[in-house]
C-alpha atoms as a PDB file:
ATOM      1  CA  UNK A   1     -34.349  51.204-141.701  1.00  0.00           C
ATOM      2  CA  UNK A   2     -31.922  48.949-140.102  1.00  0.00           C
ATOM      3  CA  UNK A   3     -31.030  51.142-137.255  1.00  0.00           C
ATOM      4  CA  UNK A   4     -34.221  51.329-136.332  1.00  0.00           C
ATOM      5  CA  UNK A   5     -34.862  47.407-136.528  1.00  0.00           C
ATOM      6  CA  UNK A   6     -31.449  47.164-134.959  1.00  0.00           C
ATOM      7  CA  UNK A   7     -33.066  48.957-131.724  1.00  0.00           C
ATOM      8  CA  UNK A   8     -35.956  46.011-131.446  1.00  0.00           C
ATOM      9  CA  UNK A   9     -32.838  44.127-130.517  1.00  0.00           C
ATOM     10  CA  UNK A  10     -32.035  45.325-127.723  1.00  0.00           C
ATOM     11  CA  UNK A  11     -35.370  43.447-126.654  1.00  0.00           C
ATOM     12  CA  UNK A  12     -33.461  40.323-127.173  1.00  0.00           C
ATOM     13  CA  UNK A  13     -30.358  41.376-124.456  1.00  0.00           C
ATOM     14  CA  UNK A  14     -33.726  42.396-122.280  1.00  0.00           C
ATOM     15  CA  UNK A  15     -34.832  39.235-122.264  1.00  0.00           C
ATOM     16  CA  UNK A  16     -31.339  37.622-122.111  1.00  0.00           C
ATOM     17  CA  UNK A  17     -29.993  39.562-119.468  1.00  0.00           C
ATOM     18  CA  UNK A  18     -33.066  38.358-116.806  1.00  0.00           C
ATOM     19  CA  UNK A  19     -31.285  35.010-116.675  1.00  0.00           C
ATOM     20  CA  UNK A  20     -27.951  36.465-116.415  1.00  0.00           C
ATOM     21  CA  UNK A  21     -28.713  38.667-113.562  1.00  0.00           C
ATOM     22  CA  UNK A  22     -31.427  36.127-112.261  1.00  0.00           C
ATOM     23  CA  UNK A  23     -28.438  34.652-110.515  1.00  0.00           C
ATOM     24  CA  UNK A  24     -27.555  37.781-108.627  1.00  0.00           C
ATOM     25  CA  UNK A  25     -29.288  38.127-105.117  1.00  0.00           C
ATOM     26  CA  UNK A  26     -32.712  36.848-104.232  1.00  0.00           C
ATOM     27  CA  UNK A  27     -34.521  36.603-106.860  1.00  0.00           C
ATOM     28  CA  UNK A  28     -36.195  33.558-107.202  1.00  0.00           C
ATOM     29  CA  UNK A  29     -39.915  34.928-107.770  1.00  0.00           C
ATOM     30  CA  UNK A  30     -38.175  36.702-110.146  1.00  0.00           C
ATOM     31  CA  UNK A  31     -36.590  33.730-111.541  1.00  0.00           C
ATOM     32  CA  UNK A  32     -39.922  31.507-111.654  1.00  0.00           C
ATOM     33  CA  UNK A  33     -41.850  34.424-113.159  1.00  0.00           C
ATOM     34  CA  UNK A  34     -39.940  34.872-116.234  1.00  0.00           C
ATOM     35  CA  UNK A  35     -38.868  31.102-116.509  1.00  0.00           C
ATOM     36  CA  UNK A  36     -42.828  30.783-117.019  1.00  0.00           C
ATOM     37  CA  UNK A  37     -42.699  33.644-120.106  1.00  0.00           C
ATOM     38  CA  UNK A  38     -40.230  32.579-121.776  1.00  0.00           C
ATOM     39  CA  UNK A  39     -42.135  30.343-124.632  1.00  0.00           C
ATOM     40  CA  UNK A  40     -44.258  33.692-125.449  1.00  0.00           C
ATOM     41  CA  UNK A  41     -40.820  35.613-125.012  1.00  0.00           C
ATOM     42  CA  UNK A  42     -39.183  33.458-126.936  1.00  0.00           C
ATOM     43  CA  UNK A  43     -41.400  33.424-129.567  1.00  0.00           C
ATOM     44  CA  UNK A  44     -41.689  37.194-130.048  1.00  0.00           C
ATOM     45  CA  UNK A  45     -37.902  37.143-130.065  1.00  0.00           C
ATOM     46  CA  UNK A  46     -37.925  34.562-132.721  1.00  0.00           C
ATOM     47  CA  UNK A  47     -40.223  36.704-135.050  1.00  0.00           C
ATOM     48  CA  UNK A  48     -37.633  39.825-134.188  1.00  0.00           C
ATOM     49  CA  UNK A  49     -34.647  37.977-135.014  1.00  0.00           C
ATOM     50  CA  UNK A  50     -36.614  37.305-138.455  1.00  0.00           C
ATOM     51  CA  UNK A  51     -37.606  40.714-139.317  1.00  0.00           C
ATOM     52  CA  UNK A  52     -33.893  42.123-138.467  1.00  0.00           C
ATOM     53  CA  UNK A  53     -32.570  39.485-140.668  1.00  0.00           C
ATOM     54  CA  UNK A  54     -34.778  40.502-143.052  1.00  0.00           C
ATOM     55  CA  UNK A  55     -34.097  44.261-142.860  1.00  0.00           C
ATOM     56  CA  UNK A  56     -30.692  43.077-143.052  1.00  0.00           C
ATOM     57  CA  UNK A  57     -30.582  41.378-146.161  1.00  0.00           C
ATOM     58  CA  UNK A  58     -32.822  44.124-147.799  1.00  0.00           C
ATOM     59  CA  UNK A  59     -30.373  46.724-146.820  1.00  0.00           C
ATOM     60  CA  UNK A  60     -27.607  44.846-148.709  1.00  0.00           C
ATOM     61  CA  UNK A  61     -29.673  44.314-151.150  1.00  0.00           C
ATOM     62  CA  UNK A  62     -30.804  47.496-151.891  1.00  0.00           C
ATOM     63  CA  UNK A  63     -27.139  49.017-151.845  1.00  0.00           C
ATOM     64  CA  UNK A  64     -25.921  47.037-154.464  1.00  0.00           C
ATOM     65  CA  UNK A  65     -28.910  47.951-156.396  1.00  0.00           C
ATOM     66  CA  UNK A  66     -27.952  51.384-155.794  1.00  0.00           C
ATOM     67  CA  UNK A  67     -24.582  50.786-156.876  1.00  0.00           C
ATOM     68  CA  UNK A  68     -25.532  49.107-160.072  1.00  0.00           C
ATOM     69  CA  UNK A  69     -27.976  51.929-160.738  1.00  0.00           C
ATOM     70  CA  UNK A  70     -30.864  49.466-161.078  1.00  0.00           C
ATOM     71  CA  UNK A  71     -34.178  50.825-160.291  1.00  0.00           C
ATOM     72  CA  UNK A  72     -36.226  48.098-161.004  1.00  0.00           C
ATOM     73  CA  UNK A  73     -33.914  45.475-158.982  1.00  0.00           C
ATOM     74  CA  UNK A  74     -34.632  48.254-156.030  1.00  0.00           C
ATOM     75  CA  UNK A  75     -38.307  48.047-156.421  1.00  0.00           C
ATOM     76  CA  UNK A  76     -38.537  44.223-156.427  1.00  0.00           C
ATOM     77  CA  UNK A  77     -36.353  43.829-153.303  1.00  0.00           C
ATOM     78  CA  UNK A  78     -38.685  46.095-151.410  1.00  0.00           C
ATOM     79  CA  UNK A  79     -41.849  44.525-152.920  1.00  0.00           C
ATOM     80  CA  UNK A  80     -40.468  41.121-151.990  1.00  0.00           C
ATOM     81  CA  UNK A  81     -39.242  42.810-148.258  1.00  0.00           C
ATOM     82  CA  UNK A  82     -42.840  44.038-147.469  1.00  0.00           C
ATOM     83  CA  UNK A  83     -44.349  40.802-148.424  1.00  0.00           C
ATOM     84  CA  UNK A  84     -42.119  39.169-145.871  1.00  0.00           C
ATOM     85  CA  UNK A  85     -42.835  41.747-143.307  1.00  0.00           C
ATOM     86  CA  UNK A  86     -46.627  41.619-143.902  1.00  0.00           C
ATOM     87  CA  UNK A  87     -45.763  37.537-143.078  1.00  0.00           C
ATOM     88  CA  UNK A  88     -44.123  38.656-140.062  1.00  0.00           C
ATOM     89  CA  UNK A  89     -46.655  40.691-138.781  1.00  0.00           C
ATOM     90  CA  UNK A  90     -49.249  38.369-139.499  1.00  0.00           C
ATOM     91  CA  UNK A  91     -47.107  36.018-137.130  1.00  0.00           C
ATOM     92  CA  UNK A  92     -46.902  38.572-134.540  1.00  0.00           C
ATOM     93  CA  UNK A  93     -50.643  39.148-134.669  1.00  0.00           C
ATOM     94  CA  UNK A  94     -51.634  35.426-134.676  1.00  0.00           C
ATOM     95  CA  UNK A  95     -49.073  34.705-131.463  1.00  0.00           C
ATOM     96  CA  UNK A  96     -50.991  34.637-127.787  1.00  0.00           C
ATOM     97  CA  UNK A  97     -49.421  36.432-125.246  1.00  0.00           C
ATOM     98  CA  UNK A  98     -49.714  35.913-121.332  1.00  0.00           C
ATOM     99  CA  UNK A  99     -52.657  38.102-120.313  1.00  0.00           C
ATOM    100  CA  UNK A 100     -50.046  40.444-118.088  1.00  0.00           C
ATOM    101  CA  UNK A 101     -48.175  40.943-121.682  1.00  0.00           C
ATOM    102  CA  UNK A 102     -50.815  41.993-122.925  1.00  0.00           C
ATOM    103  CA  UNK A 103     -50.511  45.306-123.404  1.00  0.00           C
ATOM    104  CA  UNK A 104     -46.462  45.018-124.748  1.00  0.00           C
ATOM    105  CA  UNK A 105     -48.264  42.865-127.051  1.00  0.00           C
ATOM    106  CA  UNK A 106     -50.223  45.279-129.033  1.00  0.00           C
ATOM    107  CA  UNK A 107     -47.308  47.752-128.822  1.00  0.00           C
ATOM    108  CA  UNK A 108     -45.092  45.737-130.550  1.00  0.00           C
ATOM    109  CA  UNK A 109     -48.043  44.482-132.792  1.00  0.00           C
ATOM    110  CA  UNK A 110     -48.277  47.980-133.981  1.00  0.00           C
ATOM    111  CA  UNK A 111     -44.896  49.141-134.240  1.00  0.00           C
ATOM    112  CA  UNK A 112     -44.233  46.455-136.594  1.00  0.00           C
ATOM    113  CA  UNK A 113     -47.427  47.459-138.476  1.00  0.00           C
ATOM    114  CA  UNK A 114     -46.169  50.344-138.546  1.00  0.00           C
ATOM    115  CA  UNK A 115     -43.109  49.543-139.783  1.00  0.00           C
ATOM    116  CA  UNK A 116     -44.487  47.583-142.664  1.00  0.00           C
ATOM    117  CA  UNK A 117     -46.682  51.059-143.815  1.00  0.00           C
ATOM    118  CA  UNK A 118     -43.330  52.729-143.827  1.00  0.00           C
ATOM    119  CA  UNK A 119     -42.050  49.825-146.457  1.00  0.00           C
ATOM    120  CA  UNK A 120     -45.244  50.617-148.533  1.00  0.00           C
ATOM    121  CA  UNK A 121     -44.651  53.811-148.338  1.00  0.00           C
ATOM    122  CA  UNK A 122     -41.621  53.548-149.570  1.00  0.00           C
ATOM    123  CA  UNK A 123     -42.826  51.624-152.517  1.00  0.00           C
ATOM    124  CA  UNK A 124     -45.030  54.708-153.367  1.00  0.00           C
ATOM    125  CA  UNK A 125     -42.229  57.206-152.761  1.00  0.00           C
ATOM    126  CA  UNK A 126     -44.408  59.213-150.237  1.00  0.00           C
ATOM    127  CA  UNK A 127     -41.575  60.454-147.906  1.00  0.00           C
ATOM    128  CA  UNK A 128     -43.681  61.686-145.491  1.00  0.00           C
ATOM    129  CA  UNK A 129     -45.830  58.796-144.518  1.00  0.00           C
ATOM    130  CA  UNK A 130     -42.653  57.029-144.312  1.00  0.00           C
ATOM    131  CA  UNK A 131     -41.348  59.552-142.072  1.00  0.00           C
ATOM    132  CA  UNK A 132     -44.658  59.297-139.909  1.00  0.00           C
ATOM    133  CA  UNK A 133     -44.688  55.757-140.005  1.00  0.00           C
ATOM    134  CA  UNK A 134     -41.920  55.800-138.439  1.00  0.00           C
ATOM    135  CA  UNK A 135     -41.988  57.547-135.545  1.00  0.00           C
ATOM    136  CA  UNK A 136     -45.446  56.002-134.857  1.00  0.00           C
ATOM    137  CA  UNK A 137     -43.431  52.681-134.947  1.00  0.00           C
ATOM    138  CA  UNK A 138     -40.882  54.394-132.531  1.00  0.00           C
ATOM    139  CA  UNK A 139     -43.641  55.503-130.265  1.00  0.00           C
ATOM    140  CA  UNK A 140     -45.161  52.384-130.176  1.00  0.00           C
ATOM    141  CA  UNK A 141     -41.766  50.302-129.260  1.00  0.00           C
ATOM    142  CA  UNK A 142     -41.223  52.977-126.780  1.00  0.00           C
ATOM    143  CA  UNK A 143     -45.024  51.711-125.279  1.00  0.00           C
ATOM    144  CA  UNK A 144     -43.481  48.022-125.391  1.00  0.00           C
ATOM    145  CA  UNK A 145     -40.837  49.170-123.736  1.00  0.00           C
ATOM    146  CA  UNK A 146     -42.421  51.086-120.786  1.00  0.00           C
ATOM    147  CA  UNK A 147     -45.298  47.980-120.454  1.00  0.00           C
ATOM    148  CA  UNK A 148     -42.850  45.567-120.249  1.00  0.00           C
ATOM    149  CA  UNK A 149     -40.993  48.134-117.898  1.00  0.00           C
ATOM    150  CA  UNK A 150     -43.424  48.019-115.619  1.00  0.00           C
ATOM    151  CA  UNK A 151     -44.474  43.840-115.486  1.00  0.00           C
ATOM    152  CA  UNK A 152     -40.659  43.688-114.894  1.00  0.00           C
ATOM    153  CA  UNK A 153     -40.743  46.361-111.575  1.00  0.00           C
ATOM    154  CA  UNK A 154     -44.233  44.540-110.299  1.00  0.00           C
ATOM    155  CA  UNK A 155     -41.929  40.896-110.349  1.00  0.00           C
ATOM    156  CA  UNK A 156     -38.990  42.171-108.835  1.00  0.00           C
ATOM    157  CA  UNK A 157     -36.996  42.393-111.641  1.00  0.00           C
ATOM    158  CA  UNK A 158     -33.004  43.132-111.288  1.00  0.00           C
ATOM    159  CA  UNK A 159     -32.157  46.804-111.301  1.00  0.00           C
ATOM    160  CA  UNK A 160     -30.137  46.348-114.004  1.00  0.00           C
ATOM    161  CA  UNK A 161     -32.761  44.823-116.541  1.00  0.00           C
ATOM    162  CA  UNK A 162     -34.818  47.687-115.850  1.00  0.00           C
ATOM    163  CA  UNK A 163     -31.886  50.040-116.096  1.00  0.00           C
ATOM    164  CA  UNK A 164     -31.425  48.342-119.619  1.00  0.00           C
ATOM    165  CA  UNK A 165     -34.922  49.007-120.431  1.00  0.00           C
ATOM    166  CA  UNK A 166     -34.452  53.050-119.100  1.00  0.00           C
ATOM    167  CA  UNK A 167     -31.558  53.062-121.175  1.00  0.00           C
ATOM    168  CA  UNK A 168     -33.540  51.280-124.398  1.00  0.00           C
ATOM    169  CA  UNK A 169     -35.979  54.118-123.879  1.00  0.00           C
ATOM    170  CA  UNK A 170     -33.971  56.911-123.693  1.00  0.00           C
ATOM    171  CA  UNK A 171     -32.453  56.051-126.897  1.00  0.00           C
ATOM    172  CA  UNK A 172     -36.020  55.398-128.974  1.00  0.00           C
ATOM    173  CA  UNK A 173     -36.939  58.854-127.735  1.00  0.00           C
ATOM    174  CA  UNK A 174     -33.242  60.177-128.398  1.00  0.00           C
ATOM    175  CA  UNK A 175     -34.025  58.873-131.875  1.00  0.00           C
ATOM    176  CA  UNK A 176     -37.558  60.555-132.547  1.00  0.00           C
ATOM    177  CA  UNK A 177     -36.219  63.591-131.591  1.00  0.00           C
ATOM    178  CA  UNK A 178     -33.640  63.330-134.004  1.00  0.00           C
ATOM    179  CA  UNK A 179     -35.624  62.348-137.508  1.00  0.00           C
END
């Protein structure tokens, strides 16, 4: 699971990278548009940054459990994991977004829903709702993706934010294919 969480980051370098190239050429519409996001942008990075952490520390968790041969120390980290997720998403579903982000909103919205049925499923051992809820969460951060994708073209964005993003997608569908 931590590859996949791994991927929302590359939301993070999206949003990182329109300051860093923000400097390059004219683009000061540019510029003012996203300087204008950034407390929603921020905010759904901050939530990110929390579940990866979280997927993090479950995944470390998890393999020592594994090591020690300790079912029920497995069990209780994901039980405890999908609690904090359901927080999470709770977060994410509570936050406002711009009325142009609207639409990356509920994509991300439901990807991490998503996500969080995969952790239940995984509590029930039912391999292949985990499996679906997966790729619906992969399909649904590829929809983030290509809505944010295209706010980012209508402002003028940098080609090479929106190359990121091309790149970001190529790889979420790279990844579909492949489970």
């Amino acid at each position: 699971m931590t590859k996949k969480l791994l991927c929302i980051a590359t939301f993070f370098v999206i949003f990182s990278a329109s300051y860093i190239y923000a400097g390059e050429g004219d683009v000061s519409k540019w510029r003012e548009w996203i300087t204008s996001q950034q407390d929603y942008l921020d905010r759904v990075e901050s939530l990110m940054n929390m579940s990866k952490k979280l997927a993090n520390v479950q995944n470390s968790q998890l393999q020592e459990a594994i090591k020690k041969s300790d079912n029920e120390l497995g069990e209780k980290i994901l039980v405890d994991t999908t609690k904090k997720l359901s927080s999470i998403v709770d977060l994410l579903k509570a936050l406002e977004s711009p009325v142009e982000f609207k639409e990356y909103h509920e994509n991300v919205v439901k990807a991490y829903m998503y996500r969080l049925k995969a952790n239940e499923a995984t509590l029930k051992k039912d391999v292949l709702s985990i499996r679906n809820n997966t790729h619906a969460a992969m399909a649904s951060e590829i929809a983030a993706l290509e809505s944010i994708r295209s706010l980012y073209v209508a402002h003028n964005a940098p080609p090479q934010i929106i190359d990121s993003i091309d790149r970001n997608i190529e790889a979420y569908n790279k990844r579909i294919v492949a489970n």
